[in-house]
PDB file of N, CA and C in Angstrom:
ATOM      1  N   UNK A   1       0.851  -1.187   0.000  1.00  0.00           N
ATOM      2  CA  UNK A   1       0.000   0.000   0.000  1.00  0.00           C
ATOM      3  C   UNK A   1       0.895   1.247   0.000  1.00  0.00           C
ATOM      4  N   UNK A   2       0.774   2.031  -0.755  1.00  0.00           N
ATOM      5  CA  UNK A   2       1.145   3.309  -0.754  1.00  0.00           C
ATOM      6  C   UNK A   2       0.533   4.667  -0.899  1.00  0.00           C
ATOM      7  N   UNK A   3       0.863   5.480   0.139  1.00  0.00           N
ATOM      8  CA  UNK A   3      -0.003   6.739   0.639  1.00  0.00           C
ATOM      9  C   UNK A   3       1.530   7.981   0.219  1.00  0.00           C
ATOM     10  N   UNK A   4       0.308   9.114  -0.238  1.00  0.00           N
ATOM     11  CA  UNK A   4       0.979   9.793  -0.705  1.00  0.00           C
ATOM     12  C   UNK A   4       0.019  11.157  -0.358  1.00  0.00           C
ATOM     13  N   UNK A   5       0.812  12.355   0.019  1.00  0.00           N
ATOM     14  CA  UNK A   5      -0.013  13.488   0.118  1.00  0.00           C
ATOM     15  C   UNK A   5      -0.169  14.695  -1.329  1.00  0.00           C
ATOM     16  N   UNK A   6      -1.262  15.182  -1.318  1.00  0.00           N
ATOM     17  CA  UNK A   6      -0.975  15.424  -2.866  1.00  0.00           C
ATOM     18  C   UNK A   6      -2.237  16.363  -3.288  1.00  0.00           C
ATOM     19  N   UNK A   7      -2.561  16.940  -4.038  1.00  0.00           N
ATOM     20  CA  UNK A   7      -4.063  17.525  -4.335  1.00  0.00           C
ATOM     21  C   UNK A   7      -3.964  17.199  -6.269  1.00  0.00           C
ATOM     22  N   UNK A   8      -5.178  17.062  -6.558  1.00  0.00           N
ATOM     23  CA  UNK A   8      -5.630  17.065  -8.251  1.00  0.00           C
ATOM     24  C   UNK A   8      -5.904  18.452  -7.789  1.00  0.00           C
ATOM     25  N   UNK A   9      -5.558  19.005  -8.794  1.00  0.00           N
ATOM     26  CA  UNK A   9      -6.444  20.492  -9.078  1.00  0.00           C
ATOM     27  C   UNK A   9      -6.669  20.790 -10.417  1.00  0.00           C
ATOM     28  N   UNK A  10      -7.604  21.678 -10.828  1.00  0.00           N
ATOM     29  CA  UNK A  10      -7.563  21.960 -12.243  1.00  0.00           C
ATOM     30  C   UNK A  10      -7.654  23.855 -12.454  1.00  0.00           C
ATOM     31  N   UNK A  11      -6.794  24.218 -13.024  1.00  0.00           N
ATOM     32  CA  UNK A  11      -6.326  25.478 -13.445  1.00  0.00           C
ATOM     33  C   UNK A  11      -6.547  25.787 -15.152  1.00  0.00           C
ATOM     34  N   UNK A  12      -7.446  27.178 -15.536  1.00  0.00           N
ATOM     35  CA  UNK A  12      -6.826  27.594 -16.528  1.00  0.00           C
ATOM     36  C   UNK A  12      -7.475  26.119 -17.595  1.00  0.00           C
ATOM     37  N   UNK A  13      -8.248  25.386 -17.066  1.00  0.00           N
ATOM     38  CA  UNK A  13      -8.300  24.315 -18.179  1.00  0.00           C
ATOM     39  C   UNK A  13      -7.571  23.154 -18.190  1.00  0.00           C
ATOM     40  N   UNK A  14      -6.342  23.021 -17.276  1.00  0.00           N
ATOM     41  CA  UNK A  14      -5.418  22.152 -17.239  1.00  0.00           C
ATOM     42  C   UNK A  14      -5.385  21.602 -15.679  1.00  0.00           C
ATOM     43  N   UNK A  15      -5.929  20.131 -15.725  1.00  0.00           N
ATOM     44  CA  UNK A  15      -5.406  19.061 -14.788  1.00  0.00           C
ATOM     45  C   UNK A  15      -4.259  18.462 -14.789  1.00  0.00           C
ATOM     46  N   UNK A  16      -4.133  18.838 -13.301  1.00  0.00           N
ATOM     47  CA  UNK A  16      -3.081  18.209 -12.755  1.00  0.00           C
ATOM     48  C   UNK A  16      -2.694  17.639 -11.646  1.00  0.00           C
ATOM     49  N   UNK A  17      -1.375  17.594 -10.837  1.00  0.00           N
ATOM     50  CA  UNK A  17      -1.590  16.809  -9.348  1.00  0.00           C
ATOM     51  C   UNK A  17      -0.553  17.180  -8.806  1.00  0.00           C
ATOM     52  N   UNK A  18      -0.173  17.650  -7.596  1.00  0.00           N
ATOM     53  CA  UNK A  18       0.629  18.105  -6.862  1.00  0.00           C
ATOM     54  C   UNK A  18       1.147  16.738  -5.637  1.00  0.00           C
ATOM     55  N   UNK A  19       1.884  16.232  -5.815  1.00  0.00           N
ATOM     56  CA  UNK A  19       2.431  15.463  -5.305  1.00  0.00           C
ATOM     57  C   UNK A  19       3.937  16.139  -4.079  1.00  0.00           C
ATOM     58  N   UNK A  20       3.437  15.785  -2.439  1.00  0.00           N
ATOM     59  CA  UNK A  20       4.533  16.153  -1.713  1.00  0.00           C
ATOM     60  C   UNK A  20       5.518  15.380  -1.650  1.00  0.00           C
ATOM     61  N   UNK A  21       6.932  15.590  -1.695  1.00  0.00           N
ATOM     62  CA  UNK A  21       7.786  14.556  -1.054  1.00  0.00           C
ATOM     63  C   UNK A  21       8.887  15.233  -0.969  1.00  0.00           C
ATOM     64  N   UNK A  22       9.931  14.147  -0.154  1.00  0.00           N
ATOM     65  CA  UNK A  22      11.094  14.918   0.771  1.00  0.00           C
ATOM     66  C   UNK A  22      12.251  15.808  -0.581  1.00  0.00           C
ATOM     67  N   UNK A  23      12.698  16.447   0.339  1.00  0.00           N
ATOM     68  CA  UNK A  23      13.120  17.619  -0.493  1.00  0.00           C
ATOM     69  C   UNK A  23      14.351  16.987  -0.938  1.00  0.00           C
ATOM     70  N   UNK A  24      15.083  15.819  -0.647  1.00  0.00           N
ATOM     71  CA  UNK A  24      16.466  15.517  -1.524  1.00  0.00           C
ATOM     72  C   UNK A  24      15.601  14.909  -3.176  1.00  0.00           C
ATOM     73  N   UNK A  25      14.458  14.711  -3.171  1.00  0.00           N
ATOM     74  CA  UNK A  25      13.778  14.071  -4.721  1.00  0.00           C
ATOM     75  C   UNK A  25      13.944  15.282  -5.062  1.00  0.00           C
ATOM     76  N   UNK A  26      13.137  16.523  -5.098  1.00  0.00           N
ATOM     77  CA  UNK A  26      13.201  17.642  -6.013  1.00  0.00           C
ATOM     78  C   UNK A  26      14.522  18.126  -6.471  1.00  0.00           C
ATOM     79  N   UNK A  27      15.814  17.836  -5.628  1.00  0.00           N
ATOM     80  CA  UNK A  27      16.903  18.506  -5.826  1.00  0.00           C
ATOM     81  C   UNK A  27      17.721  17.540  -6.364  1.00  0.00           C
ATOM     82  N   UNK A  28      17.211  16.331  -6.532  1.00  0.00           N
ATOM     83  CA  UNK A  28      17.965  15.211  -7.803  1.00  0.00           C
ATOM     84  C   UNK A  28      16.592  15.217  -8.941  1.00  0.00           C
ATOM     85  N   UNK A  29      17.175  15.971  -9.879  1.00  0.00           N
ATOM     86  CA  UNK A  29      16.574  15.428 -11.193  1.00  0.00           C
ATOM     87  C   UNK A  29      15.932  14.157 -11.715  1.00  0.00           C
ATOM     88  N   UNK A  30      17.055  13.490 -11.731  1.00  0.00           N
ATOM     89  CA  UNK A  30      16.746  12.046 -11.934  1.00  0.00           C
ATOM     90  C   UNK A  30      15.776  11.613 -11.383  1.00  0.00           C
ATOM     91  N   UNK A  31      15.538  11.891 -10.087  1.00  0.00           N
ATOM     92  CA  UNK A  31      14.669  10.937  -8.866  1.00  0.00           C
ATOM     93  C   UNK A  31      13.543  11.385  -9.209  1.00  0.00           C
ATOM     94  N   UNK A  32      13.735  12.917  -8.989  1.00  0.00           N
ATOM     95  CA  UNK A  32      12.216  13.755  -9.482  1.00  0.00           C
ATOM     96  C   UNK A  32      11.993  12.870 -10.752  1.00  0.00           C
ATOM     97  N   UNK A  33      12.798  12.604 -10.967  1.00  0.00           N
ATOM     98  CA  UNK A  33      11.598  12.321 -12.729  1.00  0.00           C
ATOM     99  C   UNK A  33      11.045  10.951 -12.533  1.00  0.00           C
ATOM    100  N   UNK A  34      12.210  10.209 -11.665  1.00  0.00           N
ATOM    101  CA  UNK A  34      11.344   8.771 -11.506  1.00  0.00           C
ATOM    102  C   UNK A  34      10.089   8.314 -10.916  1.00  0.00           C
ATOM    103  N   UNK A  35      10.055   9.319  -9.795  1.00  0.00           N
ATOM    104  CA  UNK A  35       9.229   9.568  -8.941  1.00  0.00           C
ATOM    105  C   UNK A  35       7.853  10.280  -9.628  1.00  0.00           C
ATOM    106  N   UNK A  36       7.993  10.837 -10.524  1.00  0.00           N
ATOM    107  CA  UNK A  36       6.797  11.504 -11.627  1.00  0.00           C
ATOM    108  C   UNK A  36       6.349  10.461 -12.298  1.00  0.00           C
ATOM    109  N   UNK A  37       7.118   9.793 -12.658  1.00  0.00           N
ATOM    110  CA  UNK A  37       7.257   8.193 -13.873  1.00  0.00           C
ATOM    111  C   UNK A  37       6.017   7.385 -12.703  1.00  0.00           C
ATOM    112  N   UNK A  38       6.410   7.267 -11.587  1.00  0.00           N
ATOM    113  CA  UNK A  38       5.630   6.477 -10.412  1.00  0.00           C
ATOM    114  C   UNK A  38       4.341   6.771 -10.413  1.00  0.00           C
ATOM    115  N   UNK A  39       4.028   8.161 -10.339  1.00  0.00           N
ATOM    116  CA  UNK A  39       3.019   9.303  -9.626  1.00  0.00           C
ATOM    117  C   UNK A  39       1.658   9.382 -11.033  1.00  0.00           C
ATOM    118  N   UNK A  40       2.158   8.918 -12.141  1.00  0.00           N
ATOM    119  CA  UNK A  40       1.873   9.819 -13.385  1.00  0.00           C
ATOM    120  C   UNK A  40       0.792   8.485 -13.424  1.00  0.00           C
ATOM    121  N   UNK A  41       0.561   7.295 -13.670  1.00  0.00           N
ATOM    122  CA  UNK A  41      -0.727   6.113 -14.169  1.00  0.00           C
ATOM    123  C   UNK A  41      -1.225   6.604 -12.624  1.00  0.00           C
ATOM    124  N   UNK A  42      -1.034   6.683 -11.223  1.00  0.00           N
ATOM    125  CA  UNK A  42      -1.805   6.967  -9.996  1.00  0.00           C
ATOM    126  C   UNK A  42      -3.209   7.883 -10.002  1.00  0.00           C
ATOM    127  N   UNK A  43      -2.570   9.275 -11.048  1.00  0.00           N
ATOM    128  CA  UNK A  43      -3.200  10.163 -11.092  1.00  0.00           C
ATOM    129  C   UNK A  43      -4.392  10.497 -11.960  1.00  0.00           C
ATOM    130  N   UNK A  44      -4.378   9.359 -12.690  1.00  0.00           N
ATOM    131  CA  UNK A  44      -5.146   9.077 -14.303  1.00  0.00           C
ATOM    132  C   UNK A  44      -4.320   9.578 -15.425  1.00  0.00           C
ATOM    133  N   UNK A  45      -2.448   9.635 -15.466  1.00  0.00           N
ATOM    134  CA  UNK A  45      -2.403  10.470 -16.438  1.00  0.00           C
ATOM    135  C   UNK A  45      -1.924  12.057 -16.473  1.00  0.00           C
ATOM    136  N   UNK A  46      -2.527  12.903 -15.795  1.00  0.00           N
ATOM    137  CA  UNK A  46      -2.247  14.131 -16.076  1.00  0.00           C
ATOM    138  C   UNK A  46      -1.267  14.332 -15.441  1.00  0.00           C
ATOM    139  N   UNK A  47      -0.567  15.661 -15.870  1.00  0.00           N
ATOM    140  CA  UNK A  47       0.541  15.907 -15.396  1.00  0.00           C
ATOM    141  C   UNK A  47       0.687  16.071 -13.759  1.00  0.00           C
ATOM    142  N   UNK A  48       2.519  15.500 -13.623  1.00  0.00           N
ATOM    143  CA  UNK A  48       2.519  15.452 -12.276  1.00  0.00           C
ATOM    144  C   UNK A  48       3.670  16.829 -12.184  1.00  0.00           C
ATOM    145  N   UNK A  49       3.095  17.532 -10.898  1.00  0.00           N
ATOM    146  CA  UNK A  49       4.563  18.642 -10.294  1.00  0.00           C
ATOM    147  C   UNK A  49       4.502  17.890  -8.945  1.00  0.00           C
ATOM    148  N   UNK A  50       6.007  18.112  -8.290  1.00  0.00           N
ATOM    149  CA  UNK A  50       6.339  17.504  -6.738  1.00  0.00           C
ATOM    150  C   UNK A  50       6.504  19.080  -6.387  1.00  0.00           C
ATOM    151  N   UNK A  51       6.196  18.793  -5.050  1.00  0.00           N
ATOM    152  CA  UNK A  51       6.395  20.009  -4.573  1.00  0.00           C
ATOM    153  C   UNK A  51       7.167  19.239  -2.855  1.00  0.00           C
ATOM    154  N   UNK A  52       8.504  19.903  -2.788  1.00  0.00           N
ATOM    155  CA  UNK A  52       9.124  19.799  -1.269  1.00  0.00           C
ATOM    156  C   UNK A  52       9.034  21.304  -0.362  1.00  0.00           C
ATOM    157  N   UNK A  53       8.990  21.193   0.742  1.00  0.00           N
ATOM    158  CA  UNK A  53       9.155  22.464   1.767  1.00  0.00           C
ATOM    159  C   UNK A  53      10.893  22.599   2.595  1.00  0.00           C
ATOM    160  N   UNK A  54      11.430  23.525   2.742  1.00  0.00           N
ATOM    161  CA  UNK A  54      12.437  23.264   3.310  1.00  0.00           C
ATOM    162  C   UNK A  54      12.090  23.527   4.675  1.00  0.00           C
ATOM    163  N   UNK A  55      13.161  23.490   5.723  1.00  0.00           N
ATOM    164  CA  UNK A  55      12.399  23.865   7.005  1.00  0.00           C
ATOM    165  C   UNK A  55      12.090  24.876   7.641  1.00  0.00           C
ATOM    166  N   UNK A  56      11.956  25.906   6.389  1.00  0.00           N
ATOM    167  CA  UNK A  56      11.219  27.503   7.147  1.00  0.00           C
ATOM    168  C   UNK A  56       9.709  27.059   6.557  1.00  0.00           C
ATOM    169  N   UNK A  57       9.409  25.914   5.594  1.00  0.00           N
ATOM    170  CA  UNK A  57       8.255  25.855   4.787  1.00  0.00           C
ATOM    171  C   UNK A  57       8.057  26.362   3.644  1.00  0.00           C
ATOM    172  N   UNK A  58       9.276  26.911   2.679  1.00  0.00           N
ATOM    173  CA  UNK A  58       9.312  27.622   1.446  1.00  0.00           C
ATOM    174  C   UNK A  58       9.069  26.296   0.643  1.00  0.00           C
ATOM    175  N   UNK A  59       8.414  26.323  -0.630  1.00  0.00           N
ATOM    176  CA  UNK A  59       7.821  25.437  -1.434  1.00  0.00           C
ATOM    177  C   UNK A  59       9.307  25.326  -2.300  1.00  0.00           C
ATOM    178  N   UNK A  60       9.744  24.120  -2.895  1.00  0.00           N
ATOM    179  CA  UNK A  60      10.494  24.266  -4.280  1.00  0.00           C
ATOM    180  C   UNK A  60       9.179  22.907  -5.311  1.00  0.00           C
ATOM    181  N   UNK A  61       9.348  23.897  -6.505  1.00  0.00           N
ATOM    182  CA  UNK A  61       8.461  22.782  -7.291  1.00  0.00           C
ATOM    183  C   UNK A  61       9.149  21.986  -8.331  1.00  0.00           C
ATOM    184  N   UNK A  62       8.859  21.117  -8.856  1.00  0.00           N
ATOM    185  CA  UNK A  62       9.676  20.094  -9.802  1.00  0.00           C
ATOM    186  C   UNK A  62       8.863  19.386 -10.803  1.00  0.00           C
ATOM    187  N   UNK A  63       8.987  19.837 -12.057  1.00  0.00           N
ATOM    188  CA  UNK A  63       8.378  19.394 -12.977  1.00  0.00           C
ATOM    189  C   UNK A  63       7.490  19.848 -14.312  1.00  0.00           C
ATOM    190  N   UNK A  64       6.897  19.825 -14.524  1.00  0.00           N
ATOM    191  CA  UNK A  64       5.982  20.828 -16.032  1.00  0.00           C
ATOM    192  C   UNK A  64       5.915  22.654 -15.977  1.00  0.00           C
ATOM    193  N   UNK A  65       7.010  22.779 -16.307  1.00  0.00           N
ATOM    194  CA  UNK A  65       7.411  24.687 -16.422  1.00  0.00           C
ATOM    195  C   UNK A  65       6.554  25.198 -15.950  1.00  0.00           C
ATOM    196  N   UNK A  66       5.376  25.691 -16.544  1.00  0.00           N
ATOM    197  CA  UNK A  66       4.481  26.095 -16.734  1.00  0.00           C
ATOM    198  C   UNK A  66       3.330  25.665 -15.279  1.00  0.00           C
ATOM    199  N   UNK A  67       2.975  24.734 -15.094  1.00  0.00           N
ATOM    200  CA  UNK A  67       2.202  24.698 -13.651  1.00  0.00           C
ATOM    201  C   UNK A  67       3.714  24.630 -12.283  1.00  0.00           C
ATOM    202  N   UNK A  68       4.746  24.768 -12.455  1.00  0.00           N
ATOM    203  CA  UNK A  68       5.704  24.246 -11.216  1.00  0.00           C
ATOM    204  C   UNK A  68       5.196  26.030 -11.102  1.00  0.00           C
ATOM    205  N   UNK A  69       5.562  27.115 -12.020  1.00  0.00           N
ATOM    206  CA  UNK A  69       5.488  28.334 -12.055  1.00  0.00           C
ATOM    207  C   UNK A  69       4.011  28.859 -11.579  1.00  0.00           C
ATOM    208  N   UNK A  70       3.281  28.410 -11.872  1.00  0.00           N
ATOM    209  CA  UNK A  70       1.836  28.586 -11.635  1.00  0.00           C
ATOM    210  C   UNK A  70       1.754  28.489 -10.164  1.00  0.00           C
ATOM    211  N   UNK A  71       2.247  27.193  -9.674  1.00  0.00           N
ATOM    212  CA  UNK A  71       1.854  26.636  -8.400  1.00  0.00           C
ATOM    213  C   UNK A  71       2.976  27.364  -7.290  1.00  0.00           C
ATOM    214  N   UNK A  72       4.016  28.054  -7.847  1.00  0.00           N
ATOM    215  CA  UNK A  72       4.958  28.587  -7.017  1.00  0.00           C
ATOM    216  C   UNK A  72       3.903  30.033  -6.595  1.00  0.00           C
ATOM    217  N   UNK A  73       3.098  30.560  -7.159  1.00  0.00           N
ATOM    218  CA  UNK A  73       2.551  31.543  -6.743  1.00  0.00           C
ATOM    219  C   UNK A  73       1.204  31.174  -6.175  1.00  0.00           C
ATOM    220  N   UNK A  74       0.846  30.072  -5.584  1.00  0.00           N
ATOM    221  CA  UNK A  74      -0.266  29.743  -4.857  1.00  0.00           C
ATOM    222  C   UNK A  74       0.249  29.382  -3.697  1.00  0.00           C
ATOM    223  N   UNK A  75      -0.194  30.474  -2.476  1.00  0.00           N
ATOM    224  CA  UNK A  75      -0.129  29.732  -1.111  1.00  0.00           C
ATOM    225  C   UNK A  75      -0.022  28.567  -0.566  1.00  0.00           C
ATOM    226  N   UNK A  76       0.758  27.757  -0.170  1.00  0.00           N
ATOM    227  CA  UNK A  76       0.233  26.415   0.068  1.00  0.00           C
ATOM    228  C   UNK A  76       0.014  26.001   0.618  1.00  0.00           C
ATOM    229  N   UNK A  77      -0.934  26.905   2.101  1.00  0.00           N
ATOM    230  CA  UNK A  77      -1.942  26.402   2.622  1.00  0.00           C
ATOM    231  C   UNK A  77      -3.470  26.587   2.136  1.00  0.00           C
ATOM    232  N   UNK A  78      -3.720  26.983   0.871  1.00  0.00           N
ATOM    233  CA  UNK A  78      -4.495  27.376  -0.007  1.00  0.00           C
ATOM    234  C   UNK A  78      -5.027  25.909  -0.642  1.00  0.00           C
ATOM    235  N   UNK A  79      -3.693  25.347  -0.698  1.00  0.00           N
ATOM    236  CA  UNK A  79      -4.013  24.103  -1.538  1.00  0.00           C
ATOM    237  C   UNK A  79      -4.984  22.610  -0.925  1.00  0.00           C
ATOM    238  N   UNK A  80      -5.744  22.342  -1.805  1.00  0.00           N
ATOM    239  CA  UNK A  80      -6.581  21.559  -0.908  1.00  0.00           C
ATOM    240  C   UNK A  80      -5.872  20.178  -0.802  1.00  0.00           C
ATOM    241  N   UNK A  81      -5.122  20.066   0.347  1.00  0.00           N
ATOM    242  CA  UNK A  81      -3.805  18.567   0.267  1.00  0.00           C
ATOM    243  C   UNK A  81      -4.850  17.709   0.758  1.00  0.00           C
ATOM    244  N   UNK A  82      -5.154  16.218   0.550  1.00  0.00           N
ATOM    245  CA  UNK A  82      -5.337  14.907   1.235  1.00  0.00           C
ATOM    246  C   UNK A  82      -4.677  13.950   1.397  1.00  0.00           C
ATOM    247  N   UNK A  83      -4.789  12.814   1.451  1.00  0.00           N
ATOM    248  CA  UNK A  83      -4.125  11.639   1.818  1.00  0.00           C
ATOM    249  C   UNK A  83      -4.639  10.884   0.650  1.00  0.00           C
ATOM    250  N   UNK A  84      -4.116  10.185  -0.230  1.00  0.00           N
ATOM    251  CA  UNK A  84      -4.307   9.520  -1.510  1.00  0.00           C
ATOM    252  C   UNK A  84      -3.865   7.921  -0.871  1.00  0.00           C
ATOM    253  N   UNK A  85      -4.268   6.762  -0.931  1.00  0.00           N
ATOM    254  CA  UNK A  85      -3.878   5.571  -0.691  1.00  0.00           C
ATOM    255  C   UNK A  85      -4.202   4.836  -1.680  1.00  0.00           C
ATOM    256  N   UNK A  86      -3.414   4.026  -2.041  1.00  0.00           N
ATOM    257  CA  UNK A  86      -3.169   3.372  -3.760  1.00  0.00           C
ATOM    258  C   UNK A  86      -2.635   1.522  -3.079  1.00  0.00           C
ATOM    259  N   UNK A  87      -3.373   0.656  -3.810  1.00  0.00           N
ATOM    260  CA  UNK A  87      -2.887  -0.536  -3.449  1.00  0.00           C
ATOM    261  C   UNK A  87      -1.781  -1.130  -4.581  1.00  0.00           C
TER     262      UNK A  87
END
């Protein structure tokens, strides 16, 4: 079983999914991408951004230009996060 914290949202016309995880994935490329590779059939498909906090809580985002940029200017206690559990 795997649980993951995360929100679908849809912006602008475009679905997508915000996936949290620890901040050494966003700052390896590679991982980030594997970890998207993981995240991406979970979600139905649409694009995945990761988003890590460092420990003041500043967001870094990782992944599709265009929503990582989008989502860097949304509060992120704004964001509606849940608990996703996947067998």
């Amino acid at each position: 079983m795997l649980q993951l914290e995360g929100a679908k949202l849809k912006e602008q016309g475009v679905t997508f999914a915000v996936v949290i995880v620890k901040p050494h994935v966003v700052a390896n490329p590679n991982e980030a991408q594997d970890a998207i590779r993981r995240f991406f059939p979970l979600f139905g498909g649409v694009p995945i951004v990761l988003m890590a906090q460092d420990s003041y809580g500043t967001p870094t985002y990782f992944g599709r230009k265009d929503i990582a940029r989008f989502m860097a200017s949304v509060p992120v206690s704004s964001v509606p996060w849940k608990r996703y559990t996947f067998n």
